[in-house]
C-alpha atoms as a PDB file:
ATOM      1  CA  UNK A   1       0.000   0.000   0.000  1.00  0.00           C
ATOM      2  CA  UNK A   2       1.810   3.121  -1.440  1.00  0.00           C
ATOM      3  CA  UNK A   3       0.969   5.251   1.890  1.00  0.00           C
ATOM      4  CA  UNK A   4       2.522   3.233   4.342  1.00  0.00           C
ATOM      5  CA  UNK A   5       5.805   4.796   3.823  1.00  0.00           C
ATOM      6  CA  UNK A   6       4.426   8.061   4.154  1.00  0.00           C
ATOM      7  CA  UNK A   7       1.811   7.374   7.132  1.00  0.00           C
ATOM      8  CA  UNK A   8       5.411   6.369   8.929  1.00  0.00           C
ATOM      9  CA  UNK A   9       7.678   9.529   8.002  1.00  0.00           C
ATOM     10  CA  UNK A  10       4.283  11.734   9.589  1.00  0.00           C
ATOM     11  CA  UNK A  11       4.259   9.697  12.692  1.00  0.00           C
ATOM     12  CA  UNK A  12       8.063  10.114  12.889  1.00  0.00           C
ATOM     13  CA  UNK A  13       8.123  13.885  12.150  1.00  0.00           C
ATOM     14  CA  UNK A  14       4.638  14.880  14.366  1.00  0.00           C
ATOM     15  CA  UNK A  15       4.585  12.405  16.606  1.00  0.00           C
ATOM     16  CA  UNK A  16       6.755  14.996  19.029  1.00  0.00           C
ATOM     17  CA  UNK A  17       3.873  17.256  18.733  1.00  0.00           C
ATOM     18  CA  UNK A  18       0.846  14.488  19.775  1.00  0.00           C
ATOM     19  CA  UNK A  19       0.070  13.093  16.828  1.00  0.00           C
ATOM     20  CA  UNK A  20      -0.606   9.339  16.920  1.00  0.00           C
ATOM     21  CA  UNK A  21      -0.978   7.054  13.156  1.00  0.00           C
ATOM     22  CA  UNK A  22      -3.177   4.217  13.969  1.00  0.00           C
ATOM     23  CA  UNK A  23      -3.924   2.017  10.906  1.00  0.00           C
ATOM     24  CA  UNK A  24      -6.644  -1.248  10.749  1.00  0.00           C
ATOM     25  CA  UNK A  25      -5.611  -3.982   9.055  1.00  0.00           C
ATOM     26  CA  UNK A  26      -8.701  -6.643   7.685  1.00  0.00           C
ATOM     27  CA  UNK A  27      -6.879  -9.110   7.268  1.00  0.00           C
ATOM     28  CA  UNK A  28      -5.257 -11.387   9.944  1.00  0.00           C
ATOM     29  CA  UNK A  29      -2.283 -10.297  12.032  1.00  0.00           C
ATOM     30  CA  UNK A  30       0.526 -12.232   9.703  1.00  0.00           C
ATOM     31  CA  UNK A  31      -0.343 -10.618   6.811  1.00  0.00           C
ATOM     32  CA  UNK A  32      -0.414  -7.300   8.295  1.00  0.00           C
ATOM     33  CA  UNK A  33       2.370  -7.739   9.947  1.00  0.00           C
ATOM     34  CA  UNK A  34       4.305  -8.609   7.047  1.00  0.00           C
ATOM     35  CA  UNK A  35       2.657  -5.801   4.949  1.00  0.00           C
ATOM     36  CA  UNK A  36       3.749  -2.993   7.381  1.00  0.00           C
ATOM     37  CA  UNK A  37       7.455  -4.683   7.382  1.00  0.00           C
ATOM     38  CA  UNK A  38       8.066  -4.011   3.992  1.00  0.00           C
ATOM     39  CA  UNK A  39       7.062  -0.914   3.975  1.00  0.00           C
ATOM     40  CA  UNK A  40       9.126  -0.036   7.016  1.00  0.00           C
ATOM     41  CA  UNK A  41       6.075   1.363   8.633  1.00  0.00           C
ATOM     42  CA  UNK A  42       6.309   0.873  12.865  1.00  0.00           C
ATOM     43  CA  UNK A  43       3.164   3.029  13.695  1.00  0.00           C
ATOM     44  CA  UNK A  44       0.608   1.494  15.694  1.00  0.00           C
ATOM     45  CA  UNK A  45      -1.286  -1.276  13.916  1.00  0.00           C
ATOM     46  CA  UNK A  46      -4.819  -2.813  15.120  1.00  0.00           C
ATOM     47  CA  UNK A  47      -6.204  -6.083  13.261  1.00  0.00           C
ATOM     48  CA  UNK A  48      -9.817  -5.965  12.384  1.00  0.00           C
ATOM     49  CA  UNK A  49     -10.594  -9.936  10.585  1.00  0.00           C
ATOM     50  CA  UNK A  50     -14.176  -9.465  11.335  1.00  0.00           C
ATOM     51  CA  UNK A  51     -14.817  -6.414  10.120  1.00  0.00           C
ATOM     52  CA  UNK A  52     -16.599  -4.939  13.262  1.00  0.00           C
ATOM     53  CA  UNK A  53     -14.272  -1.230  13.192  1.00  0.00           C
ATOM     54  CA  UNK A  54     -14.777  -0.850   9.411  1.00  0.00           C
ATOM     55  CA  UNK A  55     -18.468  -0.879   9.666  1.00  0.00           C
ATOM     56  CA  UNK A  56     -18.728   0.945  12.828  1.00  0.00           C
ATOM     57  CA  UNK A  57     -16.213   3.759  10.690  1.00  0.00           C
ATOM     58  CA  UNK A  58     -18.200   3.424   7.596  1.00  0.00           C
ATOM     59  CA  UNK A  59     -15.275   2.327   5.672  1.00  0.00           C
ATOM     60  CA  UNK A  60     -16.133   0.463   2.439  1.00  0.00           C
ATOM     61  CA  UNK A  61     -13.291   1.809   0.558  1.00  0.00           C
ATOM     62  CA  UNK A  62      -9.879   0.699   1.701  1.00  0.00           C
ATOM     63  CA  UNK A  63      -6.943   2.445   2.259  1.00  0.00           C
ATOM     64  CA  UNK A  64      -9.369   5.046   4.220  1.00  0.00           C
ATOM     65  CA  UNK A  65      -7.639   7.595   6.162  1.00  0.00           C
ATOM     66  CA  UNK A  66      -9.163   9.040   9.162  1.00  0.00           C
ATOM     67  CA  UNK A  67      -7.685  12.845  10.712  1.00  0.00           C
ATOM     68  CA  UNK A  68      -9.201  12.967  13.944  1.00  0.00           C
ATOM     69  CA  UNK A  69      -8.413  15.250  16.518  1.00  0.00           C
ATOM     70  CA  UNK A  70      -7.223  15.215  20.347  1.00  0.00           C
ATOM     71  CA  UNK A  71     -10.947  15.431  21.157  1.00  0.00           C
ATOM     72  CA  UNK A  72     -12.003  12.130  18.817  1.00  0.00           C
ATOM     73  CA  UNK A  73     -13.677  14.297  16.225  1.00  0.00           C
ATOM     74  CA  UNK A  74     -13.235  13.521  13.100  1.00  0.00           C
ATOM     75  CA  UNK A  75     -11.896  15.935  11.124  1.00  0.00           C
ATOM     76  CA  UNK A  76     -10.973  14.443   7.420  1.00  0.00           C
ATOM     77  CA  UNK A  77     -12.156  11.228   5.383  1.00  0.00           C
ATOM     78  CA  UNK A  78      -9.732  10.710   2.677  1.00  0.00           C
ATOM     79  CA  UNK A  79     -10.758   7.125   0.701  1.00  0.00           C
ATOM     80  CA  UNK A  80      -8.137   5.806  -1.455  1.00  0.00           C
ATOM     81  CA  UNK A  81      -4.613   6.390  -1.385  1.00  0.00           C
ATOM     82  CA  UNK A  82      -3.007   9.672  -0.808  1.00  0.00           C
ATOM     83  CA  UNK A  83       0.587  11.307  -1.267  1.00  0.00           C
ATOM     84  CA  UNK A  84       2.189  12.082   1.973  1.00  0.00           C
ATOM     85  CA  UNK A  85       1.777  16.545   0.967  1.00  0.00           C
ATOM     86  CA  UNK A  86      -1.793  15.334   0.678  1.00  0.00           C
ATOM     87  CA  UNK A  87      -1.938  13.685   3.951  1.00  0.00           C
ATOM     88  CA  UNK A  88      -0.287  16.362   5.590  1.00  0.00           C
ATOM     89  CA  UNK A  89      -2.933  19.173   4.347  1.00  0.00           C
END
């Protein structure tokens, strides 16, 4: 997934400031695992097999990015994937 790399360089740069990447993975936990190791992405990854946080999110289109803020609202819904300037508007 091309924004792996680039989820990984924002949680390195703002992560100093309070910003946190979380990503949800649907499939199981190896092949997750594996997908964030070769992309060299360490951020915080949760494993979601059955589905229950993408329909609670809404999120029929994957890779879905979330911005939410310090108070859990949800500030952007970008579906598909997105450069890292893009993510960082």
């Amino acid at each position: 997934m091309r924004e792996l790399p680039a989820l990984h360089r924002i949680q390195q740069t703002l992560g100093r400031k309070g910003l946190t990447v979380i990503g949800i993975a649907g499939e199981d936990s190896d092949t997750a695992r594996g997908t964030l190791q070769r992309a060299g992405a360490t951020f915080l990854n949760l494993v979601d097999e059955n589905g229950v946080a993408f329909r609670k999110l809404q999120a029929a289109s994957v890779p879905r990015s979330f911005i939410i803020d310090r108070a859990g609202v949800i500030r952007a819904d970008l579906r598909g994937a997105h450069s890292e300037a893009e993510l960082r508007e």
